[in-house]
C-alpha atoms as a PDB file:
ATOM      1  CA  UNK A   1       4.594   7.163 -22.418  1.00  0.00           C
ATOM      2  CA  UNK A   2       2.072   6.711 -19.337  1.00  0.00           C
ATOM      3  CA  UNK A   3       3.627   8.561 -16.052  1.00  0.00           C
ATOM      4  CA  UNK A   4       3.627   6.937 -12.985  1.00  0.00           C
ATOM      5  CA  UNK A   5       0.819   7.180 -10.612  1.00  0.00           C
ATOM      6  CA  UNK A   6       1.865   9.349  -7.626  1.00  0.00           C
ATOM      7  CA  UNK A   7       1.432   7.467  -4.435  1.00  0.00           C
ATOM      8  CA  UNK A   8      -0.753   9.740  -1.729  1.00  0.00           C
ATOM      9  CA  UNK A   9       1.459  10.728   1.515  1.00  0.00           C
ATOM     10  CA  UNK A  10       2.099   7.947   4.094  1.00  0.00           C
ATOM     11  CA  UNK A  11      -0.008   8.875   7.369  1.00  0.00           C
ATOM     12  CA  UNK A  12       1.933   6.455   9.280  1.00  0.00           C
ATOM     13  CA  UNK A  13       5.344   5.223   8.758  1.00  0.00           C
ATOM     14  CA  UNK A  14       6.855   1.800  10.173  1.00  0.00           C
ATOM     15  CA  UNK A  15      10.172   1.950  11.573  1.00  0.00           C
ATOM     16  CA  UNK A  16      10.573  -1.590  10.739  1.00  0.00           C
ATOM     17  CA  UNK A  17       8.728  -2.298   7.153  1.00  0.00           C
ATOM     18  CA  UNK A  18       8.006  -5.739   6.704  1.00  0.00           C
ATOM     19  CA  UNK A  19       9.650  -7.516   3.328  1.00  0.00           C
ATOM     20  CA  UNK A  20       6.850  -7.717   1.401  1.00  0.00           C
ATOM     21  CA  UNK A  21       7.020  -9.976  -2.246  1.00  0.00           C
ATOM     22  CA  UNK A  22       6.992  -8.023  -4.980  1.00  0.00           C
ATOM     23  CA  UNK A  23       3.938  -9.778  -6.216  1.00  0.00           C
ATOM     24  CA  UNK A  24       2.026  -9.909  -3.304  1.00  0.00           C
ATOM     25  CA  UNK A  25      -0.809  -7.078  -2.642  1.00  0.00           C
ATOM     26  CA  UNK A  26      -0.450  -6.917   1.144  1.00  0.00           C
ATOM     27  CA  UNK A  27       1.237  -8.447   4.228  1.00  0.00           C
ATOM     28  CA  UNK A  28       0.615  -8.357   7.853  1.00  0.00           C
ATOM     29  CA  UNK A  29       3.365  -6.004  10.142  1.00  0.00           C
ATOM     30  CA  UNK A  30       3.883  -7.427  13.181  1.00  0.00           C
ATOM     31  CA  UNK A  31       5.554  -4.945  14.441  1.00  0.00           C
ATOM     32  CA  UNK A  32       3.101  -2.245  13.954  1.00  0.00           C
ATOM     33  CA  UNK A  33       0.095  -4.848  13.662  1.00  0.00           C
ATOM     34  CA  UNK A  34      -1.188  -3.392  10.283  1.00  0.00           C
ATOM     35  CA  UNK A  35      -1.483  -4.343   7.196  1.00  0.00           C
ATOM     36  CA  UNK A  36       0.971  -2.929   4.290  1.00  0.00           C
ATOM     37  CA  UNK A  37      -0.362  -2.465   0.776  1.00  0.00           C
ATOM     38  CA  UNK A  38       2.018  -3.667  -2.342  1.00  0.00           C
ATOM     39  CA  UNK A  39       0.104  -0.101  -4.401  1.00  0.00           C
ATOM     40  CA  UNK A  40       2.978  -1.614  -7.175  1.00  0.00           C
ATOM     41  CA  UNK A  41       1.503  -5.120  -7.072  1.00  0.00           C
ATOM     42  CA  UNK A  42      -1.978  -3.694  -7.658  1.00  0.00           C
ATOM     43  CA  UNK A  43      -4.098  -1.993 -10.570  1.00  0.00           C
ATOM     44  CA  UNK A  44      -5.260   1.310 -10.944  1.00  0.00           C
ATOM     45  CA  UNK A  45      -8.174   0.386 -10.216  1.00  0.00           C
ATOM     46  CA  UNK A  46      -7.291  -1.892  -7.176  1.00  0.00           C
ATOM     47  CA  UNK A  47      -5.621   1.520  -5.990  1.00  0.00           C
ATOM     48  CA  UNK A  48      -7.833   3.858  -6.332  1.00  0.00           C
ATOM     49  CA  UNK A  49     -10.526   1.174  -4.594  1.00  0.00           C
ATOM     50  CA  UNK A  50      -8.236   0.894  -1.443  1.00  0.00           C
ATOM     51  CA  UNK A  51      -7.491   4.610  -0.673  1.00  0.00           C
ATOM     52  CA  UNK A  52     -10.794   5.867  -1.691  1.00  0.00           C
ATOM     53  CA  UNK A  53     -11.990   2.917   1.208  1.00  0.00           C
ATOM     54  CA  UNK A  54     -13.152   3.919   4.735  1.00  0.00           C
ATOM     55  CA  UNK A  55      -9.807   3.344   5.986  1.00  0.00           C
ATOM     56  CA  UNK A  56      -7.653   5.584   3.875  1.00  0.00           C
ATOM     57  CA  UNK A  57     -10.146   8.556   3.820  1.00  0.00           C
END
């Protein structure tokens, strides 16, 4: 049986989340003005794309 990815350490949490869709990659927080990734929604490779991008490195 495959094990789970582990997700890397949040460097900034939101004290008010967003609901994001189960199905959708990413949604805009307006209360932090940032986007929030769906890493369950995506890939492996979608993942490792995103945090190995400029802004997660």
């Amino acid at each position: 049986m495959k094990q789970p990815r582990p997700y890397p350490k949040l460097r900034f949490h939101c004290p008010a989340p967003p609901q994001i869709d189960p199905a959708d990659r990413q949604t805009w927080c307006e209360h932090c003005e940032r986007h929030v990734h769906n890493l369950s929604a995506m890939s492996e490779a979608e993942q490792s794309a995103l945090l190995a991008s400029p802004h997660y490195s």
